[in-house]
Every structure is written in structure tokens, then in C-alpha cells.
C-alpha atoms as a PDB file:
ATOM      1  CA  UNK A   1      18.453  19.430  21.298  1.00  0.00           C
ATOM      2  CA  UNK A   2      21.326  17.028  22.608  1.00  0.00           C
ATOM      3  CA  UNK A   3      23.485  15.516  19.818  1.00  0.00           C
ATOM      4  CA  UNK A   4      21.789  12.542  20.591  1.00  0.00           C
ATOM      5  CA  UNK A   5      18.686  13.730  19.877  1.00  0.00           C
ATOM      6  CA  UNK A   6      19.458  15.513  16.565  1.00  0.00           C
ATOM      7  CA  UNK A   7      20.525  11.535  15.412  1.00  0.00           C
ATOM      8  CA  UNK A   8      17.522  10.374  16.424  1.00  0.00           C
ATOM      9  CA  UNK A   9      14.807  13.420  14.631  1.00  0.00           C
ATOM     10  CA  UNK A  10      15.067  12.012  10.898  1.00  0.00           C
ATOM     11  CA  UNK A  11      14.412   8.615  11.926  1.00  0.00           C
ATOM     12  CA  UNK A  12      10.580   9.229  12.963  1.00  0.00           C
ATOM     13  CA  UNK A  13       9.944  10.230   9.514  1.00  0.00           C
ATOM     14  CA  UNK A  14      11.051   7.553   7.873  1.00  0.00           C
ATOM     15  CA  UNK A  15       8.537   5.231   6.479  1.00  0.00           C
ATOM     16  CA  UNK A  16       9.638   1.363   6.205  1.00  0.00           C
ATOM     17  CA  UNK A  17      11.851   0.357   8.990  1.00  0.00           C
ATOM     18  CA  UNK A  18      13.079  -3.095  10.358  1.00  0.00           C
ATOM     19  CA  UNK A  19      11.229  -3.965  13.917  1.00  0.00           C
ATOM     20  CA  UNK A  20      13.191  -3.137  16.624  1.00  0.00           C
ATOM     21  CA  UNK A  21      14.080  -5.971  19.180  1.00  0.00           C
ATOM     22  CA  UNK A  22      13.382  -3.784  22.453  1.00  0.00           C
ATOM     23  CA  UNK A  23      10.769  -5.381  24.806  1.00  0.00           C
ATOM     24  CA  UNK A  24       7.194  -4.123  23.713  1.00  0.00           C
ATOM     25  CA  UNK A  25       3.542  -4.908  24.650  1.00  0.00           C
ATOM     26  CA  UNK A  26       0.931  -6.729  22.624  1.00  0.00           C
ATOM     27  CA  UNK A  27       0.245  -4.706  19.300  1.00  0.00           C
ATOM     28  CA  UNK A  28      -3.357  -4.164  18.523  1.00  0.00           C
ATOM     29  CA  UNK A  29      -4.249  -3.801  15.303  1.00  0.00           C
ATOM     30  CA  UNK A  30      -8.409  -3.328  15.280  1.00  0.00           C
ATOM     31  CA  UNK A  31     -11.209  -2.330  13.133  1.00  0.00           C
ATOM     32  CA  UNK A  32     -13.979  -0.380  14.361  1.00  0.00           C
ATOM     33  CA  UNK A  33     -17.278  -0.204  12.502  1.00  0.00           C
ATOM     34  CA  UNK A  34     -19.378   2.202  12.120  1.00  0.00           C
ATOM     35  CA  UNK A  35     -23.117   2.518  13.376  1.00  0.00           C
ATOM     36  CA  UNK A  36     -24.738  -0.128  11.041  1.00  0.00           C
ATOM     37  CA  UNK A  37     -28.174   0.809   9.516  1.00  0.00           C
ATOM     38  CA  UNK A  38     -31.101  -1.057   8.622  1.00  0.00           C
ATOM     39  CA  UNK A  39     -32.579  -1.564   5.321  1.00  0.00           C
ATOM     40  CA  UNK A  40     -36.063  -1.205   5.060  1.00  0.00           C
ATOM     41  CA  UNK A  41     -37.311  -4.380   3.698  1.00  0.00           C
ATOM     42  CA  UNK A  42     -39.204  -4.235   0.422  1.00  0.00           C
ATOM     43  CA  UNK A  43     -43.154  -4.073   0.573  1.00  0.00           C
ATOM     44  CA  UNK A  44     -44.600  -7.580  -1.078  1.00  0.00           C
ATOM     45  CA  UNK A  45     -46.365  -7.019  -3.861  1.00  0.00           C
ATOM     46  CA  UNK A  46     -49.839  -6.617  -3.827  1.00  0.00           C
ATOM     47  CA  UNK A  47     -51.790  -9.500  -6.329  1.00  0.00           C
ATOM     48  CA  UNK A  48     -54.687  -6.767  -6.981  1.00  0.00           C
ATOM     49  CA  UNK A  49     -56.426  -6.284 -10.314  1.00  0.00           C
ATOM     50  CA  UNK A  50     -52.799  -9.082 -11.780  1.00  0.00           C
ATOM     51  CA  UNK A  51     -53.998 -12.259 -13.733  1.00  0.00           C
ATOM     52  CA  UNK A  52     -53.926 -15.193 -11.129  1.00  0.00           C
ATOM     53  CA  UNK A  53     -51.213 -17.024 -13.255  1.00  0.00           C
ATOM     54  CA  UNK A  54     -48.810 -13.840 -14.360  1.00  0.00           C
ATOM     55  CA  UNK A  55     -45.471 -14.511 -12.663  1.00  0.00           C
ATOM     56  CA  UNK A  56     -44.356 -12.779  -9.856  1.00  0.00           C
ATOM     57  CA  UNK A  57     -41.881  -9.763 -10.875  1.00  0.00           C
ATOM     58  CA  UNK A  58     -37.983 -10.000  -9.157  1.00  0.00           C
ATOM     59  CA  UNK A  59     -37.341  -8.200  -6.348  1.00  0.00           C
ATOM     60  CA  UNK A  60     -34.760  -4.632  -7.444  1.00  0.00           C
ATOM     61  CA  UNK A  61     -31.603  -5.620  -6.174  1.00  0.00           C
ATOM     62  CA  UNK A  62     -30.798  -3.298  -3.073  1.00  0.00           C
ATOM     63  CA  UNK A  63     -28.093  -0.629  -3.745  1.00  0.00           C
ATOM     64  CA  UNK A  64     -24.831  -0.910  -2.005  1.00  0.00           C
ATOM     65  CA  UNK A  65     -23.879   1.857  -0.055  1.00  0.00           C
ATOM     66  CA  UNK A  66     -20.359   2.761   1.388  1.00  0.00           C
ATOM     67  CA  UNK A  67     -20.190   2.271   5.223  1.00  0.00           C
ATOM     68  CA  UNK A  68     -17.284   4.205   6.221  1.00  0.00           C
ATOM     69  CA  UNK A  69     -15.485   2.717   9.402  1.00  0.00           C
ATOM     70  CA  UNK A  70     -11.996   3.203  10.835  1.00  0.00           C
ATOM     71  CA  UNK A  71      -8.852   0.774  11.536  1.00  0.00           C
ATOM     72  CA  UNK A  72      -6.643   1.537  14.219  1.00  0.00           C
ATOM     73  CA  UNK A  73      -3.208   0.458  14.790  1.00  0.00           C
ATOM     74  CA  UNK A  74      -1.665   0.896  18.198  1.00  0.00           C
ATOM     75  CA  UNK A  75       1.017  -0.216  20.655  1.00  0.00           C
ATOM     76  CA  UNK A  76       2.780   0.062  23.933  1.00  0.00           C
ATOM     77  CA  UNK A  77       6.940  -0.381  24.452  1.00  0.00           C
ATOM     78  CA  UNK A  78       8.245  -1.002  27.257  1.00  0.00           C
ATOM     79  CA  UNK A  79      12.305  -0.752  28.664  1.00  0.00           C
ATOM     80  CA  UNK A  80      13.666  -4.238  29.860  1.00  0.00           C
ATOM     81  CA  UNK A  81      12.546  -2.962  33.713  1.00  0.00           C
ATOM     82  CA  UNK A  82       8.539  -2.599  31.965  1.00  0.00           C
ATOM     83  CA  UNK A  83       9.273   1.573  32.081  1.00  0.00           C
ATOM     84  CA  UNK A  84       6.659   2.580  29.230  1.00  0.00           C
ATOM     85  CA  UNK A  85       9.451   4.013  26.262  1.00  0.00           C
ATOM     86  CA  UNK A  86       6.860   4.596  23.737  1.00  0.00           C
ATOM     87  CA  UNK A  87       3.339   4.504  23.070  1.00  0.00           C
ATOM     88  CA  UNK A  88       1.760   4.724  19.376  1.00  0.00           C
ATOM     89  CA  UNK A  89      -1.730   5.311  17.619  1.00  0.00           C
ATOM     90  CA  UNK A  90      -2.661   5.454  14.017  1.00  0.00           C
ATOM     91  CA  UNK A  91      -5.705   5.386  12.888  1.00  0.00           C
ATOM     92  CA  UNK A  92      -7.118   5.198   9.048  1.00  0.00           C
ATOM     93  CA  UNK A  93     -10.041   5.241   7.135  1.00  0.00           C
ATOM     94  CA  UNK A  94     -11.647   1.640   6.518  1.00  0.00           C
ATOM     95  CA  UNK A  95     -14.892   0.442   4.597  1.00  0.00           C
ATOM     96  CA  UNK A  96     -16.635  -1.331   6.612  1.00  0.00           C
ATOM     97  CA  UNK A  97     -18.375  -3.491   3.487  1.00  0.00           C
ATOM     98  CA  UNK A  98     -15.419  -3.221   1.757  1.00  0.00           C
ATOM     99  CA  UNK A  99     -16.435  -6.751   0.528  1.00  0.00           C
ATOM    100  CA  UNK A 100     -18.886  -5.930  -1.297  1.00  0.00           C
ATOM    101  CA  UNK A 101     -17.398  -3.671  -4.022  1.00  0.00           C
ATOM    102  CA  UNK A 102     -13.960  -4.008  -5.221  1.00  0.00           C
ATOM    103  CA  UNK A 103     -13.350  -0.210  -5.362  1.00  0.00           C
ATOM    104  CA  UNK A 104     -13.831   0.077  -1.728  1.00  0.00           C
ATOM    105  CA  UNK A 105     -11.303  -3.136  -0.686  1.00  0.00           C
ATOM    106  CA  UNK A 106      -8.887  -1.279  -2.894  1.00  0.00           C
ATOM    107  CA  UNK A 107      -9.033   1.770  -0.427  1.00  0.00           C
ATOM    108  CA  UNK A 108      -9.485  -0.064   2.888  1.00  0.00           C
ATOM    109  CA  UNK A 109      -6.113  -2.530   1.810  1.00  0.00           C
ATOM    110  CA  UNK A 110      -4.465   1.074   1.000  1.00  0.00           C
ATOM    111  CA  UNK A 111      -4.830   2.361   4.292  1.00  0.00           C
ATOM    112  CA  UNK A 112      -4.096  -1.545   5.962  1.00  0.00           C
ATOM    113  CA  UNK A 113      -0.935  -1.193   4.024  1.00  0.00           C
ATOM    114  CA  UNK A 114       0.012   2.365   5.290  1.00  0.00           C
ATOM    115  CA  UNK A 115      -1.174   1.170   8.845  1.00  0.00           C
ATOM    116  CA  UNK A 116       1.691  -1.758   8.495  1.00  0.00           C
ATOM    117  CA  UNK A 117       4.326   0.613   7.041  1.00  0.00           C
ATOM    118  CA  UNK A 118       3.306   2.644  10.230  1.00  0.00           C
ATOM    119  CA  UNK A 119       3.743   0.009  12.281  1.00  0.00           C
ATOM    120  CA  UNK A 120       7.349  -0.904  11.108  1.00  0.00           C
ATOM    121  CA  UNK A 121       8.437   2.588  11.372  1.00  0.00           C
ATOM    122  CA  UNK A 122       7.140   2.448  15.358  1.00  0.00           C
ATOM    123  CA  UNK A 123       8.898  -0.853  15.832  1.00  0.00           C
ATOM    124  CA  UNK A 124      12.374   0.731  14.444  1.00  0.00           C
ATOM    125  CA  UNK A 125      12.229   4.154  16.718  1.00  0.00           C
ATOM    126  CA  UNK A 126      11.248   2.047  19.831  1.00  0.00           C
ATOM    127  CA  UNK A 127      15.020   0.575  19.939  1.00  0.00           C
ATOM    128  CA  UNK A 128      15.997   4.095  20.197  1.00  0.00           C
ATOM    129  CA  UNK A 129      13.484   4.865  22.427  1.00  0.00           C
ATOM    130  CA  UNK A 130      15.125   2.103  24.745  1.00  0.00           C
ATOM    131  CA  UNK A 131      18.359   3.448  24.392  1.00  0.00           C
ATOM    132  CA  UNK A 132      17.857   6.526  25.064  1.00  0.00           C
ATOM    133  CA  UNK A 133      15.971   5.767  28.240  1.00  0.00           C
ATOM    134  CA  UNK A 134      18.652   3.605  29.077  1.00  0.00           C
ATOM    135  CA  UNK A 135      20.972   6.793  28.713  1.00  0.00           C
ATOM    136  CA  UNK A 136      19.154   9.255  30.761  1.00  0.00           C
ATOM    137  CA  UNK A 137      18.492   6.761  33.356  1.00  0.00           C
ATOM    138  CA  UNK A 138      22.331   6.422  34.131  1.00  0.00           C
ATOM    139  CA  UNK A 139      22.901  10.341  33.608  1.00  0.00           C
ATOM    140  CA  UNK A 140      20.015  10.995  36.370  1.00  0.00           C
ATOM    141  CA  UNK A 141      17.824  12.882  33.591  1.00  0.00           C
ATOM    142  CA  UNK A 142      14.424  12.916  33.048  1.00  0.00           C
ATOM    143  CA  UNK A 143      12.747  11.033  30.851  1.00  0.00           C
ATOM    144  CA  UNK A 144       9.948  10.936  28.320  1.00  0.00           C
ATOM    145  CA  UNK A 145       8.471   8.369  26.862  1.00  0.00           C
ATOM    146  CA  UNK A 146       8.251   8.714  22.751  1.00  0.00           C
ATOM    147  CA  UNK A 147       4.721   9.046  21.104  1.00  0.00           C
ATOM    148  CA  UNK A 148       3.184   9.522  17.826  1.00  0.00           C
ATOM    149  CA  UNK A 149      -0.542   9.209  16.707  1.00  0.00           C
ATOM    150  CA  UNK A 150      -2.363   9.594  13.346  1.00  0.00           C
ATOM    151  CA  UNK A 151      -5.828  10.559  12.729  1.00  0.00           C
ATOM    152  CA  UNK A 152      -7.861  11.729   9.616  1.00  0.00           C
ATOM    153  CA  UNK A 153     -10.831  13.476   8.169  1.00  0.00           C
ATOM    154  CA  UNK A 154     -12.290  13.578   4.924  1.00  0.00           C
ATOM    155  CA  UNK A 155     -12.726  16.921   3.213  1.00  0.00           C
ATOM    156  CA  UNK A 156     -15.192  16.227   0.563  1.00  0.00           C
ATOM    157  CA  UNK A 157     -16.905  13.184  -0.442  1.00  0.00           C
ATOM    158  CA  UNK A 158     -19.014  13.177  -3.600  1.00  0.00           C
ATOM    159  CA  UNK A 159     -20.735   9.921  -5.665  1.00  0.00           C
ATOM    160  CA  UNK A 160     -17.471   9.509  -7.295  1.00  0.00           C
ATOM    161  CA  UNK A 161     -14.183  10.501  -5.565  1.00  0.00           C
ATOM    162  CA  UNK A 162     -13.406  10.808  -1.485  1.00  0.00           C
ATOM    163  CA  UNK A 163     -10.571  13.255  -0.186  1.00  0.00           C
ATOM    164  CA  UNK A 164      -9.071  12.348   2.973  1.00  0.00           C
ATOM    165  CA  UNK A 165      -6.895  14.129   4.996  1.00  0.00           C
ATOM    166  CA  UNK A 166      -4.470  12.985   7.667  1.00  0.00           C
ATOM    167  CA  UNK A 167      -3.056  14.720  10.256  1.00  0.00           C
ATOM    168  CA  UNK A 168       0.546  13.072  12.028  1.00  0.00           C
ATOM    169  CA  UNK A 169       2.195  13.849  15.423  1.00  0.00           C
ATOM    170  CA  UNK A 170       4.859  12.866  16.758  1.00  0.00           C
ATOM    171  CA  UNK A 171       6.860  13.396  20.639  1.00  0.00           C
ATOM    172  CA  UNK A 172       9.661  11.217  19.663  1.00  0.00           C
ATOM    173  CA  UNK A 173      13.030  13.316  20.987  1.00  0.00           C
ATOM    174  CA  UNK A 174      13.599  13.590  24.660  1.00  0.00           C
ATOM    175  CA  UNK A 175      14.967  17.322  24.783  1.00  0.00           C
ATOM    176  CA  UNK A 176      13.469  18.156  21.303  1.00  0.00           C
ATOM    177  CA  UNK A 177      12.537  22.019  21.361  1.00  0.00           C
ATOM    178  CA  UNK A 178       9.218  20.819  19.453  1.00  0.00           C
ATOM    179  CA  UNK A 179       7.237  18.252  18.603  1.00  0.00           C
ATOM    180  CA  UNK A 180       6.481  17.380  14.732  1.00  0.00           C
ATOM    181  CA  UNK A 181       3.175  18.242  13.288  1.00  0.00           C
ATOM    182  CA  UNK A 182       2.682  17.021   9.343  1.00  0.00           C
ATOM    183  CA  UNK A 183      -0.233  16.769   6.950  1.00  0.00           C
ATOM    184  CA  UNK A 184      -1.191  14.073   4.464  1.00  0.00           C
ATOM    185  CA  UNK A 185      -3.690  13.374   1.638  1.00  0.00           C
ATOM    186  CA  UNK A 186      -5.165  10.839  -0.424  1.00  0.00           C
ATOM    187  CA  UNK A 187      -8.004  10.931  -3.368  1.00  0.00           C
ATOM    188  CA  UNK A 188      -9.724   8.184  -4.375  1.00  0.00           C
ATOM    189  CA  UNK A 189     -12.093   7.474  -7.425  1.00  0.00           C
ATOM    190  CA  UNK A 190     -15.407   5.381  -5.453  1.00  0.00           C
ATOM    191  CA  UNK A 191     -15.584   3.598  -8.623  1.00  0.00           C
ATOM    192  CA  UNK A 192     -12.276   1.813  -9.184  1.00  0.00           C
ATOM    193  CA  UNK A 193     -10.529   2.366  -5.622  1.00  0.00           C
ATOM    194  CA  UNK A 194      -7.675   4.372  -7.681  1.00  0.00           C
ATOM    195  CA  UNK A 195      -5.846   6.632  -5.842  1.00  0.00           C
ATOM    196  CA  UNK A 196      -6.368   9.962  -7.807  1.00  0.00           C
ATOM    197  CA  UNK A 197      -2.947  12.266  -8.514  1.00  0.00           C
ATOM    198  CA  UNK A 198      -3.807  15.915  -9.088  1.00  0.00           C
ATOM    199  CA  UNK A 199      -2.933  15.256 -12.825  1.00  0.00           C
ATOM    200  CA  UNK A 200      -5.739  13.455 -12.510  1.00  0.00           C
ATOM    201  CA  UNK A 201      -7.844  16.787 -12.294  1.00  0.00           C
ATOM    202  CA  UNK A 202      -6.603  18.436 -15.114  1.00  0.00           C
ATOM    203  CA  UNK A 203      -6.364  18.181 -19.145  1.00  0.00           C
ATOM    204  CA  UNK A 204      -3.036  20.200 -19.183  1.00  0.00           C
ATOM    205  CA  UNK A 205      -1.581  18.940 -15.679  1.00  0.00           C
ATOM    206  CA  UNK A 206       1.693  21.085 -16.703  1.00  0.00           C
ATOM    207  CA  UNK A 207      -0.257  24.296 -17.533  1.00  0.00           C
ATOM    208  CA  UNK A 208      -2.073  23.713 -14.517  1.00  0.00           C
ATOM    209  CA  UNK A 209       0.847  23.221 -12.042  1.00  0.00           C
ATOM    210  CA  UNK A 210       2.417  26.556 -14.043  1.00  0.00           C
ATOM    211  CA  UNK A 211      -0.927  28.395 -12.966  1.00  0.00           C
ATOM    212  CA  UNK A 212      -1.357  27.152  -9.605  1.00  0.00           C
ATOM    213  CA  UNK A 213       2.718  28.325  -8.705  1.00  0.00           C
ATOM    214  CA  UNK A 214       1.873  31.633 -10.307  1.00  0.00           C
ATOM    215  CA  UNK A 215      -1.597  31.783  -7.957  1.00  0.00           C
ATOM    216  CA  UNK A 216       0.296  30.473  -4.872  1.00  0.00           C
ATOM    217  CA  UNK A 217       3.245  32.974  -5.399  1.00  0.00           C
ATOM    218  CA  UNK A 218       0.744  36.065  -5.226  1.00  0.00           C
ATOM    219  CA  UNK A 219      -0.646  35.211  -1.855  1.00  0.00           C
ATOM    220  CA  UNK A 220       0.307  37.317   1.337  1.00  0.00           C
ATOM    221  CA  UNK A 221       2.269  35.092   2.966  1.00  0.00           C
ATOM    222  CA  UNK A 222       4.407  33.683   0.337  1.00  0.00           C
ATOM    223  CA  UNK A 223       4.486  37.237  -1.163  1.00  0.00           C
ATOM    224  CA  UNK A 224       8.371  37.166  -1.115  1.00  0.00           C
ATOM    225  CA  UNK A 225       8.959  33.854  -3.316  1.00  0.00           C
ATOM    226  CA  UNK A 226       8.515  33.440  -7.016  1.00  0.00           C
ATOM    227  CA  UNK A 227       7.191  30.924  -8.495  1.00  0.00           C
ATOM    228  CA  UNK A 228      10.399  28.763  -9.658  1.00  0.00           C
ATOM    229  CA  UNK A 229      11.478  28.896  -5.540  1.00  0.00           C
ATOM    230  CA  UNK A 230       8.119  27.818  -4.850  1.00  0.00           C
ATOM    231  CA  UNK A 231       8.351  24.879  -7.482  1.00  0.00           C
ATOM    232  CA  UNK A 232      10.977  23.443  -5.731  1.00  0.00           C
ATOM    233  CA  UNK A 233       9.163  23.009  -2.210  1.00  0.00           C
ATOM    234  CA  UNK A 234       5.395  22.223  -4.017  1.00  0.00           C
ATOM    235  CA  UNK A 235       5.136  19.045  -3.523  1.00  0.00           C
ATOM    236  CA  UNK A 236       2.269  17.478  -5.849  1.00  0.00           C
ATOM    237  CA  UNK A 237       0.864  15.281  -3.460  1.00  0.00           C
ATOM    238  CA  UNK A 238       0.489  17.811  -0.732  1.00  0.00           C
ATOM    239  CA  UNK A 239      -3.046  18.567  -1.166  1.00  0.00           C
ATOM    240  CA  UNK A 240      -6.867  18.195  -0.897  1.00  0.00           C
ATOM    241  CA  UNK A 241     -10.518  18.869  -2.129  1.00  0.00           C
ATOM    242  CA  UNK A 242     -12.639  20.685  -0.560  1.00  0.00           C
ATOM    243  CA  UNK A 243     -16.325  21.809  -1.646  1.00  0.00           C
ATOM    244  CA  UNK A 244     -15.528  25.046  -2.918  1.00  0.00           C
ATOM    245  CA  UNK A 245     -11.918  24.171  -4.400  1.00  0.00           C
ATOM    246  CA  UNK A 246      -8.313  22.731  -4.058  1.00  0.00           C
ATOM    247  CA  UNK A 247      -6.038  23.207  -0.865  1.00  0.00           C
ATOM    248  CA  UNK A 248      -2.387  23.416  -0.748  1.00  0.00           C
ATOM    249  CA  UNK A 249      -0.114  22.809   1.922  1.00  0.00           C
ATOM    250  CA  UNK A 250       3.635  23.531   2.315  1.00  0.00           C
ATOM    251  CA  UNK A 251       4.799  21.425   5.736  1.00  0.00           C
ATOM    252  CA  UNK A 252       6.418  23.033   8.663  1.00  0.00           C
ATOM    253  CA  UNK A 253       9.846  24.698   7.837  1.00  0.00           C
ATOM    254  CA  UNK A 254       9.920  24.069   4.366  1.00  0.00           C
ATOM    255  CA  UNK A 255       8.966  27.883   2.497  1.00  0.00           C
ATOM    256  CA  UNK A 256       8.259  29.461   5.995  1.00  0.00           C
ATOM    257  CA  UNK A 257      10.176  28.365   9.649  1.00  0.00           C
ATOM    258  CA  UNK A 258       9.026  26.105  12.102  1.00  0.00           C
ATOM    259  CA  UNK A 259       6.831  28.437  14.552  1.00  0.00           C
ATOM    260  CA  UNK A 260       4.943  29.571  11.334  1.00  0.00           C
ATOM    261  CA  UNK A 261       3.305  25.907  10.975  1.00  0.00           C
ATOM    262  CA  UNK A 262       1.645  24.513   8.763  1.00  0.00           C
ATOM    263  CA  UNK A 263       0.531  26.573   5.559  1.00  0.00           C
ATOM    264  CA  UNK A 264      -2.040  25.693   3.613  1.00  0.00           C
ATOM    265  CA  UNK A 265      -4.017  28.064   0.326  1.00  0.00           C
ATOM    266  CA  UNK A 266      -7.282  27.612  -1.452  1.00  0.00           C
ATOM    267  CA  UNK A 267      -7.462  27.923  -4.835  1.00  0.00           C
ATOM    268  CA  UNK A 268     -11.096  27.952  -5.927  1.00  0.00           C
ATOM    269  CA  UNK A 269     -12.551  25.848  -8.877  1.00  0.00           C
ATOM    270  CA  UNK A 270     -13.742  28.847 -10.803  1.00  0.00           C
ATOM    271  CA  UNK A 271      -9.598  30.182 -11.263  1.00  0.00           C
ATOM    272  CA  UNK A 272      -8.988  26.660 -12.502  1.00  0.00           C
ATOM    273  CA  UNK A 273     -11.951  26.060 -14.453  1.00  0.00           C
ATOM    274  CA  UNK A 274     -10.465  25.645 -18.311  1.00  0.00           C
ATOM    275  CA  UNK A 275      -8.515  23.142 -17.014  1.00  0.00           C
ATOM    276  CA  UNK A 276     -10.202  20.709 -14.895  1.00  0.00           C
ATOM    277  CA  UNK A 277     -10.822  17.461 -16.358  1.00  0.00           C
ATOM    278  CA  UNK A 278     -14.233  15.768 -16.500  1.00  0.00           C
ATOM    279  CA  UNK A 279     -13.256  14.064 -13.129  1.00  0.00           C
ATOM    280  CA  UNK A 280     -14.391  17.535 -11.504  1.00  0.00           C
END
């Protein structure tokens, strides 16, 4: 990596930025539902064997149901001459009927709001992805054009809480030796649209993070680190739910290098089990 380039590596990471004034394309910003369903519409009543003057009984209301959709934020910069610089792509989670529970508009404005943060970050890089084209054009080099895209899955999804999982990439230093890969992760309770913390799972969230180090420290591949090196790198947002328990992760050269990845450990429910908290 040029000395150029090593200025240039923090700054896709970081996560509110000023918009850049290079030339750009049209942002799109665009929400994409999902297959809508039908609701079966409810039988009439039959007036058999009912006294001709009883009153007709309400309809039941129909239940709402969550109608997961996505919302995708994207855009194309371009150099002064229209040479593409950089091209972006996030998308997030949305509720597609987010209007009718205020739980769900809670989640779908988190994710706008992380979409715009996104967006801002993108704007900043793309002045250095001008620059930088501008550079290598007058040195003869090659170059190529910055990108980073965003996607997501959701790991579990119960009647009360969602666990979503995010997934980050970014191509955004011409002579970089690698690209970045990172993980993300958000809970949220269905009912209230809170964003759930992993104290949020336990009674004693300090005996639990004690436990969890002590668990994490014992597996093979972080064999040769206690648990108080270990504390330092956990990160307590760095993980998610999955049907049989909690995951883990430790990003890309943080406990192990770079060419090791991404490292993620289960931890079932069952090792856990005195101390979850009724949320669980």
C-alpha cells in the first residue's frame, strides 16, 4: 500500500462524514417491498337458529402482522471527465407496514438513519476517490474505482425480538493488499422497537460477560489468550442470536491477523442458562 493509500484506509470506516463536493450521479435512496399477501376476508355470519332482532356481533379485528421489506441506498461518482470513481450499495432491513405499529417504525427509522449515516460516509470518501484518480491518471497508473456495499440477514426471529446481521465490504484503496470485510448486529424487542444490548439478556450482565470471556478463552483458536486480553478486544455489541444460542465475533485483525478473517463462537443457551433474563 502507497503512502497515499495508508491515509486514505481509516477514512472508509468512519461513520458521519461531511459530503464531498466531487461530481456524483443521482443518489437513489429506494424501498422495496416485499411480496404482499392477501387476507382472507371474514365469512358473514350466518342468521340461522339467531332471534330476528339480536344485533349483529363486530367483526374480530384482523391481526397485524410484520411484513419485512428492504431499503436500499445507492450511488454512482463520477471524476470531472464522467470516469466512474466510486460506486456504493447499502441495503437494510425495512417494515414494510411499519405504519401500523409503532415498534416496527422504530426499527425501519433505525435502519433509515444508519442508511443516511452511510450515505454521508460515501459522500466524504468519494472526494478522495477523485483525487486519487486524478493522481494516478497523471502518474500513468491504473486505476480502480472505490466500492462498498452492505447487505443483511436475520438470524433468528421469534414473536418478540428479531436479530439481524449485517455484513460490510468495502474496495476503497487503489493498491490496498485487501479489501475490508466487517460484521454488524442489531436486536430488537417486536414490541417496543428497542434496540436490545446483550445486558439486556441477562440478570447479572457482569457475571455473564465474566463467564462468556472465560468460555471464549477455552476455545481452540483463541487457546493462547486469557480472558483479561480477550476483554479488551470483546466488544459487547459484536454479536447475534441464533436458534440454538449466542454468537460472538472478533473482526478481522483484532485477536487473530488479517488472512485469519472473521471469527465468530457459539455459546449455547444451556451454558448460560442461570443467567438469562426472562427476555430469553
Amino acid at each position: 500500500m502507497n503512502i497515499r493509500s495508508a491515509r486514505l484506509f481509516p477514512l472508509m470506516l468512519a461513520l458521519v462524514l461531511a459530503l464531498s463536493a466531487c461530481t456524483s450521479g443521482d443518489p437513489s435512496n429506494t424501498r422495496t417491498p416485499a411480496a404482499s399477501s392477501t387476507t382472507p376476508a371474514s365469512p358473514t355470519p350466518s342468521s340461522s337458529g339467531a332471534p330476528e332482532d339480536a344485533a349483529p356481533s363486530s367483526p374480530s379485528p384482523t391481526p397485524q402482522v410484520l411484513t419485512w421489506s428492504e431499503q436500499t441506498f445507492q450511488r454512482d461518482y463520477t471524476a470531472e471527465d464522467g470516469t466512474l470513481v466510486m460506486s456504493v450499495k447499502y441495503v437494510f432491513p425495512d417494515v414494510e407496514n411499519a405504519d401500523q405499529n409503532p415498534a416496527w417504525s422504530e426499527i425501519s427509522s433505525y435502519y433509515a438513519a444508519e442508511g443516511a449515516a452511510y450515505m454521508a460516509t460515501a459522500g466524504e470518501l468519494a472526494g478522495y476517490a477523485a483525487d486519487d484518480y486524478a493522481v494516478t491518471k497523471a502518474t500513468g497508473g491504473e486505476f480502480l474505482p472505490f466500492g462498498e456495499e452492505s447487505g443483511y440477514r436475520f438470524s433468528l426471529e421469534t414473536e418478540d425480538l428479531v436479530s439481524v446481521v449485517r455484513s460490510y465490504y468495502a474496495n476503497s484503496v487503489t493498491g490496498a493488499a485487501h479489501p475490508a470485510n466487517y460484521q454488524f448486529s442489531e436486536q430488537f424487542d417486536l414490541a417496543t422497537g428497542e434496540r436490545l444490548t446483550l445486558s439486556s439478556f441477562f440478570t447479572d450482565p457482569e457475571a455473564a460477560r465474566t463467564r462468556i470471556l472465560e468460555t471464549l478463552s477455552g476455545k481452540d483458536a483463541l487457546s493462547g489468550y486469557s480472558a483479561d486480553t480477550l476483554s479488551s478486544e470483546f466488544k459487547d455489541e459484536y454479536f447475534y442470536l441464533t436458534e440454538d444460542g449466542f454468537v460472538f465475533y472478533f473482526q478481522p485483525d483484532t485477536v487473530a491477523p488479517y488472512a485469519a478473517g472473521l471469527l465468530e463462537f457459539s455459546i449455547p443457551y444451556s451454558e448460560l442458562e442461570d443467567l438469562l433474563s426472562p427476555t430469553l
